[in-house]
PDB file of N, CA and C in Angstrom:
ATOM      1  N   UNK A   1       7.090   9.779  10.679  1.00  0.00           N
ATOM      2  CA  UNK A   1       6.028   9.052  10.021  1.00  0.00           C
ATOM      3  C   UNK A   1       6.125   7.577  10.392  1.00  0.00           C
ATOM      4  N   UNK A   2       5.431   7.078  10.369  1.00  0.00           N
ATOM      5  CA  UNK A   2       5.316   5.340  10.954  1.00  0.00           C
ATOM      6  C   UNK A   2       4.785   4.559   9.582  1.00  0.00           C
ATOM      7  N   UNK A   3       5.178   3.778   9.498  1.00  0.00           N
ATOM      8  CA  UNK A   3       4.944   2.301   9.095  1.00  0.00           C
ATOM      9  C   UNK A   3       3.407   2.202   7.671  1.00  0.00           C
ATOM     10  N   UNK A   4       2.562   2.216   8.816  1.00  0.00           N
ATOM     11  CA  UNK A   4       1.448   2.157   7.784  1.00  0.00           C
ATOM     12  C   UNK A   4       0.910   3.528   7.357  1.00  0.00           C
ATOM     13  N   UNK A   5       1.396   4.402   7.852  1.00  0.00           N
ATOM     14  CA  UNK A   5       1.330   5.838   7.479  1.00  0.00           C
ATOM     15  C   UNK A   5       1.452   5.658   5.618  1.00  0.00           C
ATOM     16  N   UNK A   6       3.266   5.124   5.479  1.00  0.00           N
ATOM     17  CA  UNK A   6       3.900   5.027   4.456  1.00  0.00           C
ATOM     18  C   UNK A   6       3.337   4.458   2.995  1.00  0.00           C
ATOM     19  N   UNK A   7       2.525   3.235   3.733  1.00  0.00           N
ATOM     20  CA  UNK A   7       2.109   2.158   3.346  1.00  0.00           C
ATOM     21  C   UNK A   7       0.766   2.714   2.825  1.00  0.00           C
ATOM     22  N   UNK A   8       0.213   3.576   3.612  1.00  0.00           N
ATOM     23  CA  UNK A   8      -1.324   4.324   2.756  1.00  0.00           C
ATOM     24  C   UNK A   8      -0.762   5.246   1.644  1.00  0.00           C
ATOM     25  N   UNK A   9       0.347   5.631   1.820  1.00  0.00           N
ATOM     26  CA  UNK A   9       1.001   7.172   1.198  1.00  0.00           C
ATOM     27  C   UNK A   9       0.895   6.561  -0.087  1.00  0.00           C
ATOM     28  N   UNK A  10       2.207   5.498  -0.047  1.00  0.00           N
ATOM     29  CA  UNK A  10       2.415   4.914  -1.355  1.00  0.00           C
ATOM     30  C   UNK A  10       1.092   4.243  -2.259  1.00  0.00           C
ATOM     31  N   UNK A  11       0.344   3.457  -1.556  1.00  0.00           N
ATOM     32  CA  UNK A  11      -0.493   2.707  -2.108  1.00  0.00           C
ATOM     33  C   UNK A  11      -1.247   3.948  -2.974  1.00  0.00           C
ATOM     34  N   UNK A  12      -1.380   5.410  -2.502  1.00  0.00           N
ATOM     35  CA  UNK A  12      -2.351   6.216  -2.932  1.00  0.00           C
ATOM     36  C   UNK A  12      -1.213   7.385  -4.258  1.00  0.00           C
ATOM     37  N   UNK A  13      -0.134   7.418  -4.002  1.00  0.00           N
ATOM     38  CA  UNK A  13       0.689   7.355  -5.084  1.00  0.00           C
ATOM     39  C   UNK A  13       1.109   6.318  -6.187  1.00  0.00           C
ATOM     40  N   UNK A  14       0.850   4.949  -6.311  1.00  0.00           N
ATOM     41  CA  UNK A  14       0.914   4.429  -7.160  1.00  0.00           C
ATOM     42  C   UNK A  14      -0.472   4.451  -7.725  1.00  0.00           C
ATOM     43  N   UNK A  15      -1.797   4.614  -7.168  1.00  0.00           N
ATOM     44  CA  UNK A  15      -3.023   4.755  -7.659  1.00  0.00           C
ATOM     45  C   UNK A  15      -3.150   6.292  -8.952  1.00  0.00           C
ATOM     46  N   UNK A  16      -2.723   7.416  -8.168  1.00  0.00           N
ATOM     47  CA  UNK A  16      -2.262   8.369  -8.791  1.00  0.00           C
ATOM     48  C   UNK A  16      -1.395   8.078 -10.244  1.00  0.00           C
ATOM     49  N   UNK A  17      -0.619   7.311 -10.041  1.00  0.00           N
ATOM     50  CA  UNK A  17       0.639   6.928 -11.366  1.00  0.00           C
ATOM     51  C   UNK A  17      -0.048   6.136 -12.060  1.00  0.00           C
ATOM     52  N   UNK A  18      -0.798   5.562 -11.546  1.00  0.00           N
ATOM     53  CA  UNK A  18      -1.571   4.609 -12.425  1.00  0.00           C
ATOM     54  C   UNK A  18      -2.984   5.329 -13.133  1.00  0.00           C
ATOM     55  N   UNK A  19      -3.589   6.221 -12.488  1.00  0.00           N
ATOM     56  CA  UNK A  19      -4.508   7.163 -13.096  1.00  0.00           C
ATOM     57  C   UNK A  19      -5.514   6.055 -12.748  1.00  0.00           C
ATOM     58  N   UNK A  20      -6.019   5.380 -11.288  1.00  0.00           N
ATOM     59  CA  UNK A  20      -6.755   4.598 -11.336  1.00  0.00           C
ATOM     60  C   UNK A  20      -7.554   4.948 -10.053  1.00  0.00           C
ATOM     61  N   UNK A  21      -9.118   4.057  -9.570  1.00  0.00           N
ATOM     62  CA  UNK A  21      -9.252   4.840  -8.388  1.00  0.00           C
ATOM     63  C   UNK A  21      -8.608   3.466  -7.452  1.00  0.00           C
ATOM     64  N   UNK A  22      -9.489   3.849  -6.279  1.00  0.00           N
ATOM     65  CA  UNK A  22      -9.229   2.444  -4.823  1.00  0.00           C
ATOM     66  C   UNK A  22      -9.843   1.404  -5.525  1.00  0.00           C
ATOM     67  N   UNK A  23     -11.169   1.665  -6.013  1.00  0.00           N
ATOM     68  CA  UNK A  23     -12.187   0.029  -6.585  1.00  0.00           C
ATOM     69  C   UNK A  23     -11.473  -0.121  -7.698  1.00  0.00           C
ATOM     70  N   UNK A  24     -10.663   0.471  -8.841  1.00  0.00           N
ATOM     71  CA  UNK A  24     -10.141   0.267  -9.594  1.00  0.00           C
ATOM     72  C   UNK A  24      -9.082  -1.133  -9.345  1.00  0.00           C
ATOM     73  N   UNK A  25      -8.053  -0.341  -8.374  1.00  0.00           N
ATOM     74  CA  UNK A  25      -7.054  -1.219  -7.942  1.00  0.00           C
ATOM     75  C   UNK A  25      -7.448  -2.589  -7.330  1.00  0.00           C
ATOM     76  N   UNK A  26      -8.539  -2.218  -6.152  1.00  0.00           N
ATOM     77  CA  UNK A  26      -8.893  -3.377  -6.022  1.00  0.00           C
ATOM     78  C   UNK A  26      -9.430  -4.487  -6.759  1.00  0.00           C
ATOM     79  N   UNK A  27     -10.002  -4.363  -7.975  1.00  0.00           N
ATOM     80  CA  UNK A  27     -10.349  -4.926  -8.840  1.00  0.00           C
ATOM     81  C   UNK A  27      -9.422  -5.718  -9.623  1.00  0.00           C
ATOM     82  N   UNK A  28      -8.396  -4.641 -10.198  1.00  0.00           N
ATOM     83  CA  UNK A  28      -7.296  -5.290 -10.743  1.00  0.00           C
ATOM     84  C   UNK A  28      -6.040  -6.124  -9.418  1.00  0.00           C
ATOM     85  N   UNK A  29      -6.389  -6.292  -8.080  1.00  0.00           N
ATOM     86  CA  UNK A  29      -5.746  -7.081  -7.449  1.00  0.00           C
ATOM     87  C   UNK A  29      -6.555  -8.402  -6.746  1.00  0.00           C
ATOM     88  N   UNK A  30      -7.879  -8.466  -7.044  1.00  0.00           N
ATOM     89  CA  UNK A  30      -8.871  -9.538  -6.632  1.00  0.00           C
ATOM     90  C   UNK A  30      -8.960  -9.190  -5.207  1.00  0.00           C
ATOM     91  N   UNK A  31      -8.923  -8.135  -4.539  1.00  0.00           N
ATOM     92  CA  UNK A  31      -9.008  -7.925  -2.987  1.00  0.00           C
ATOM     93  C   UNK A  31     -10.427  -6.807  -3.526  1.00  0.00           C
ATOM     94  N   UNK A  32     -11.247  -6.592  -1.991  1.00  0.00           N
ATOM     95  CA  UNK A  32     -12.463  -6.360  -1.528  1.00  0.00           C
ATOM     96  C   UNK A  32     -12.396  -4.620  -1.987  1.00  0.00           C
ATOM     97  N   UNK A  33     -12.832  -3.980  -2.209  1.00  0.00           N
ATOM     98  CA  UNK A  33     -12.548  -2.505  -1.818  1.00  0.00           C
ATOM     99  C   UNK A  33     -12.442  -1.830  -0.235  1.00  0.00           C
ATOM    100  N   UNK A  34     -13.074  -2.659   0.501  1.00  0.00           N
ATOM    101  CA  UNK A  34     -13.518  -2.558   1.893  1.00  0.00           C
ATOM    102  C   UNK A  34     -11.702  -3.154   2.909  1.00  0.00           C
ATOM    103  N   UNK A  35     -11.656  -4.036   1.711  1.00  0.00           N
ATOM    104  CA  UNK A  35      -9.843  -4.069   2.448  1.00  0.00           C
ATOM    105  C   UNK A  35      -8.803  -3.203   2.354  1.00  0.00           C
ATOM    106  N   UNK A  36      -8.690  -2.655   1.084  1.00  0.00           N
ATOM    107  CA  UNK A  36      -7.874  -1.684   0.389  1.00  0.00           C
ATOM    108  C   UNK A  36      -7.951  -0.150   1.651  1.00  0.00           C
ATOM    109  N   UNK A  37      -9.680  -0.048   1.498  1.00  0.00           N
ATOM    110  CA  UNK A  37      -9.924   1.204   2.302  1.00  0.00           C
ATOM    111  C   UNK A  37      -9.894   1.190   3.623  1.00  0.00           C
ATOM    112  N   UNK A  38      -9.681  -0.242   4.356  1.00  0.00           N
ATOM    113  CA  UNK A  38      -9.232  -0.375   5.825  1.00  0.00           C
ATOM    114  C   UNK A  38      -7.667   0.215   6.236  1.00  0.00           C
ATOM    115  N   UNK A  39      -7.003   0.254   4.971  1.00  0.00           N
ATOM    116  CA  UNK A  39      -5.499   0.642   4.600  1.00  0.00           C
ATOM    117  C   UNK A  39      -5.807   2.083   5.075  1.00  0.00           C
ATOM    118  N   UNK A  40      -6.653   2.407   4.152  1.00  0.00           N
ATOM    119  CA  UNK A  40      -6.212   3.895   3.971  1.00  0.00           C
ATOM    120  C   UNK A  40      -6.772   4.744   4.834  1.00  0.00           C
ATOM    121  N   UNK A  41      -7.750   4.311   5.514  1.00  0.00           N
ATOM    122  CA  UNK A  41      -8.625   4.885   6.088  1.00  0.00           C
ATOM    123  C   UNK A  41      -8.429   4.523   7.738  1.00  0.00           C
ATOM    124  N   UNK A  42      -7.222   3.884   7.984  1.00  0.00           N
ATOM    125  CA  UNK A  42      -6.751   3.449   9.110  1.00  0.00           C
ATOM    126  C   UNK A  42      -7.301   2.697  10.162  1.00  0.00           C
ATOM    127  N   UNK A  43      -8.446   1.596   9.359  1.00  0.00           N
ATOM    128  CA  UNK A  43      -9.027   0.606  10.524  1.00  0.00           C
ATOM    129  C   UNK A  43      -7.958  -0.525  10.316  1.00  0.00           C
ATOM    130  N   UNK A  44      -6.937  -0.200   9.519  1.00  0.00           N
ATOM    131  CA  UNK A  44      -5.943  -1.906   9.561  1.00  0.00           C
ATOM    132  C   UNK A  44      -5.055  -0.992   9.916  1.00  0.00           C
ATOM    133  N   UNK A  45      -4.690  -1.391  11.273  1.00  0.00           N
ATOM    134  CA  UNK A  45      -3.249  -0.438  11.711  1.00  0.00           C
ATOM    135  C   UNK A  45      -2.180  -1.663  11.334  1.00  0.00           C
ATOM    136  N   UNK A  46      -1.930  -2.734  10.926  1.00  0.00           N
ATOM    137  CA  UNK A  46      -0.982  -3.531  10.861  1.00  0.00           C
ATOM    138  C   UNK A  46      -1.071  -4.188   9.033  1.00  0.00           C
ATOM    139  N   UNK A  47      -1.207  -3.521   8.310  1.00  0.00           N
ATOM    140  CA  UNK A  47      -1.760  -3.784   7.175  1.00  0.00           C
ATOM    141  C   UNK A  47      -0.761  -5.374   6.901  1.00  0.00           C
ATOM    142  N   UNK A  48      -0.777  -7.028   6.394  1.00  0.00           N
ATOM    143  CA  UNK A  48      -0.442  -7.947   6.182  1.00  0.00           C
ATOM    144  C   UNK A  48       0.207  -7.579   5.317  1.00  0.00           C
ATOM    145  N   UNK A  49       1.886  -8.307   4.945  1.00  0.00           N
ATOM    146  CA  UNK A  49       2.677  -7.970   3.707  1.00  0.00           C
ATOM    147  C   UNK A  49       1.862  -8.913   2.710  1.00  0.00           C
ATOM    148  N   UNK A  50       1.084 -10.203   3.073  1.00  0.00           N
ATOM    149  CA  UNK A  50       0.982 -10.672   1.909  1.00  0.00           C
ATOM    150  C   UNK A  50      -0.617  -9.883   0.975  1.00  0.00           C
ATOM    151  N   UNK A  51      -1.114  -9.148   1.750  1.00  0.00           N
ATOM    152  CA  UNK A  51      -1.823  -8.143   1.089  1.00  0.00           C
ATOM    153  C   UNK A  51      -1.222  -6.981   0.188  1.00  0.00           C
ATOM    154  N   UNK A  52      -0.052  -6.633   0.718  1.00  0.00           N
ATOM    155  CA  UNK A  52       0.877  -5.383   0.069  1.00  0.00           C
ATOM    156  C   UNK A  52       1.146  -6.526  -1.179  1.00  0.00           C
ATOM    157  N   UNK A  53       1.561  -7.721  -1.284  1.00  0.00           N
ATOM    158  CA  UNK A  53       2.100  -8.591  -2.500  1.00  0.00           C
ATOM    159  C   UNK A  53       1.237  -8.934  -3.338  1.00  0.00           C
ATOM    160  N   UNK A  54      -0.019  -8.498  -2.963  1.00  0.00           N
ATOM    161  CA  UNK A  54      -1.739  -8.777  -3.697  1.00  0.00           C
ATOM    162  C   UNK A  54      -1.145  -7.551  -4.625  1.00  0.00           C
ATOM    163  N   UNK A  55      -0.973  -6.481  -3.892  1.00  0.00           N
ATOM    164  CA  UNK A  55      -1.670  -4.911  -4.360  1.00  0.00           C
ATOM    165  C   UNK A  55      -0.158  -5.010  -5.653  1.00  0.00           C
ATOM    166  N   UNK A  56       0.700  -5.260  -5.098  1.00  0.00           N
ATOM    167  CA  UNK A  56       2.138  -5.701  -6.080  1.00  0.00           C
ATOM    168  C   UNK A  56       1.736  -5.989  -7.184  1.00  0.00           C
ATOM    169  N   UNK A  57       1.268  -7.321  -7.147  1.00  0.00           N
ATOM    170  CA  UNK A  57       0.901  -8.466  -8.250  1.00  0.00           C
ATOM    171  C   UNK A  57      -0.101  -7.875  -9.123  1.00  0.00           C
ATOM    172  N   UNK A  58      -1.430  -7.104  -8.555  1.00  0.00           N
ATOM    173  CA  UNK A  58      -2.222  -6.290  -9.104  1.00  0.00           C
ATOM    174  C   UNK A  58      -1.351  -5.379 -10.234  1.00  0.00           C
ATOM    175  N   UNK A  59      -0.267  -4.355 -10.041  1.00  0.00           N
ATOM    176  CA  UNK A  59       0.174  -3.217 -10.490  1.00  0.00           C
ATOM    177  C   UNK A  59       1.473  -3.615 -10.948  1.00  0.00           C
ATOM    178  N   UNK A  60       1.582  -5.381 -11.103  1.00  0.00           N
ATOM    179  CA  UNK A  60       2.456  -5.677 -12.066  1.00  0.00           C
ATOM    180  C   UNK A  60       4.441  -5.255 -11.487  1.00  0.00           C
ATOM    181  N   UNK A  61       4.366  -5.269 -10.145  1.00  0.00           N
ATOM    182  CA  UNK A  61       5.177  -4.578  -9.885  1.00  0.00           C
ATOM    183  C   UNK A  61       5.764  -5.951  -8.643  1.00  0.00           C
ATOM    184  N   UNK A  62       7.022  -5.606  -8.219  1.00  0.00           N
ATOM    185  CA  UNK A  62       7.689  -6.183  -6.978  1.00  0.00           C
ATOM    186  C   UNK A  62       7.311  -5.693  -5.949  1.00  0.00           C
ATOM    187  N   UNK A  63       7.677  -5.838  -4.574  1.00  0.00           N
ATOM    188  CA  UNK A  63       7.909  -5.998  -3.349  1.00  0.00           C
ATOM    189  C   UNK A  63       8.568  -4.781  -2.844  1.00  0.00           C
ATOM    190  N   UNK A  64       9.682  -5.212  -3.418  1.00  0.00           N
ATOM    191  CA  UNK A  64      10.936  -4.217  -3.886  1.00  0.00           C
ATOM    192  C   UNK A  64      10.902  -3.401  -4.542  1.00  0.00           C
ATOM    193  N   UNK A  65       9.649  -2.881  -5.451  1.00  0.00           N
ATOM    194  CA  UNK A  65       9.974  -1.653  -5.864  1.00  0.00           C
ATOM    195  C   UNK A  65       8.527  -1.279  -5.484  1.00  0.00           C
ATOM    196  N   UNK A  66       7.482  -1.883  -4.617  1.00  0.00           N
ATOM    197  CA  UNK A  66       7.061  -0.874  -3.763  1.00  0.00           C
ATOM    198  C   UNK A  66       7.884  -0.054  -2.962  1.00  0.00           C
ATOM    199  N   UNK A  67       8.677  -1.037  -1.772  1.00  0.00           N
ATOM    200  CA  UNK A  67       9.030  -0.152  -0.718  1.00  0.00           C
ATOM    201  C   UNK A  67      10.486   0.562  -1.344  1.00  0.00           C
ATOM    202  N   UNK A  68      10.735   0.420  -2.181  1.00  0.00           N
ATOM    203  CA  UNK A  68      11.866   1.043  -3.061  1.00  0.00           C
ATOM    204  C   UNK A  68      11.661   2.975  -3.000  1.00  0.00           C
ATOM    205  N   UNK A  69      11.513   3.496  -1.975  1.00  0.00           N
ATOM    206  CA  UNK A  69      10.809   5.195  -2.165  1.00  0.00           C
ATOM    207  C   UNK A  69      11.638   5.489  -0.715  1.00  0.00           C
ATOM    208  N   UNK A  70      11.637   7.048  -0.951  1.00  0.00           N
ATOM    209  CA  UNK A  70      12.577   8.148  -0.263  1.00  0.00           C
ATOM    210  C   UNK A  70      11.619   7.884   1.808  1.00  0.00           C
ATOM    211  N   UNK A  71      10.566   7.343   1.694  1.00  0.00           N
ATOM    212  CA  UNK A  71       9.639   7.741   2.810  1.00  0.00           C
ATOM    213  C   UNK A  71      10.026   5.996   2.985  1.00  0.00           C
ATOM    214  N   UNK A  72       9.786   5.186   2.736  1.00  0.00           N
ATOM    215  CA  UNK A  72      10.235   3.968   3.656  1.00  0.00           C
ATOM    216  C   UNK A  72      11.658   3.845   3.879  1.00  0.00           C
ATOM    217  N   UNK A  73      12.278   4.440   3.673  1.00  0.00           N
ATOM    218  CA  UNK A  73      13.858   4.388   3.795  1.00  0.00           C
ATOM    219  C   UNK A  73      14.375   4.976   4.703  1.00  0.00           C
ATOM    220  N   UNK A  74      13.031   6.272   5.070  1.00  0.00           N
ATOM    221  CA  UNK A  74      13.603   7.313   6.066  1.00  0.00           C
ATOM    222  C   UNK A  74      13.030   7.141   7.292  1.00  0.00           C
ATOM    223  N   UNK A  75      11.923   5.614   7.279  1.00  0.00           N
ATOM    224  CA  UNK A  75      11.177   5.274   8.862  1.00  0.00           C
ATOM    225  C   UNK A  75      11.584   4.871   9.686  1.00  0.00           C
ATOM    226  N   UNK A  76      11.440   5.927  10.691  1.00  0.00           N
ATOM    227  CA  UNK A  76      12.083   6.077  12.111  1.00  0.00           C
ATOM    228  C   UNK A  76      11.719   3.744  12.761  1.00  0.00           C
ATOM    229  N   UNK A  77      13.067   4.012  13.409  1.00  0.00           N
ATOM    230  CA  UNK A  77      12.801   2.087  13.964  1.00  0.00           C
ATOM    231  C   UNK A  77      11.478   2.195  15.087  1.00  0.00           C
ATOM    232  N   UNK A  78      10.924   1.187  14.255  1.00  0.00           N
ATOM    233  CA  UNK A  78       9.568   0.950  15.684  1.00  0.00           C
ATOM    234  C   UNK A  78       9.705   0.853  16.783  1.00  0.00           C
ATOM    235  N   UNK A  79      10.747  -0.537  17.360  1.00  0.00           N
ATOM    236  CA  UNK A  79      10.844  -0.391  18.717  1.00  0.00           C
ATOM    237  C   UNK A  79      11.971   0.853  19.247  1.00  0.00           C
ATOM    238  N   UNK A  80      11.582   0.909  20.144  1.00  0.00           N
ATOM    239  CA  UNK A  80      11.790   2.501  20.968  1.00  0.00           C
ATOM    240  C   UNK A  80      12.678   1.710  22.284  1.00  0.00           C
TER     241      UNK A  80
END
């Protein structure tokens, strides 16, 4: 699995935990819905950390306990 793979996974599991939708979240993080769904929908292949620290700040949460999960821990190293 790669990188922003992870990064859609989670974002759509904390949406789930939260019982919220995409415009939901985006709402509660002041970002676009149209950004959120560039995530997920894979037109942002390089998604910005300080967007992941939006979606954080939104869900009241760290950095660190986003990428705090069994699937970013286990991503294979980018460069090859």
């Amino acid at each position: 699995m790669d990188t922003v793979t992870a990064v859609k996974n989670r974002i759509l599991q904390l949406c789930g935990e939260h019982n919220i939708t995409i415009n939901k979240l985006a709402n509660l993080c002041g970002l676009s819905p149209s950004s959120l769904k560039a995530i997920l929908y894979g037109r942002s292949q390089n998604p910005k950390l300080l967007t992941i620290k939006i979606i954080c700040d939104g869900l009241d949460m760290t950095l660190a306990e986003f990428f705090d999960t069994d699937e970013f821990n286990r991503l294979e190293q980018e460069i090859q």
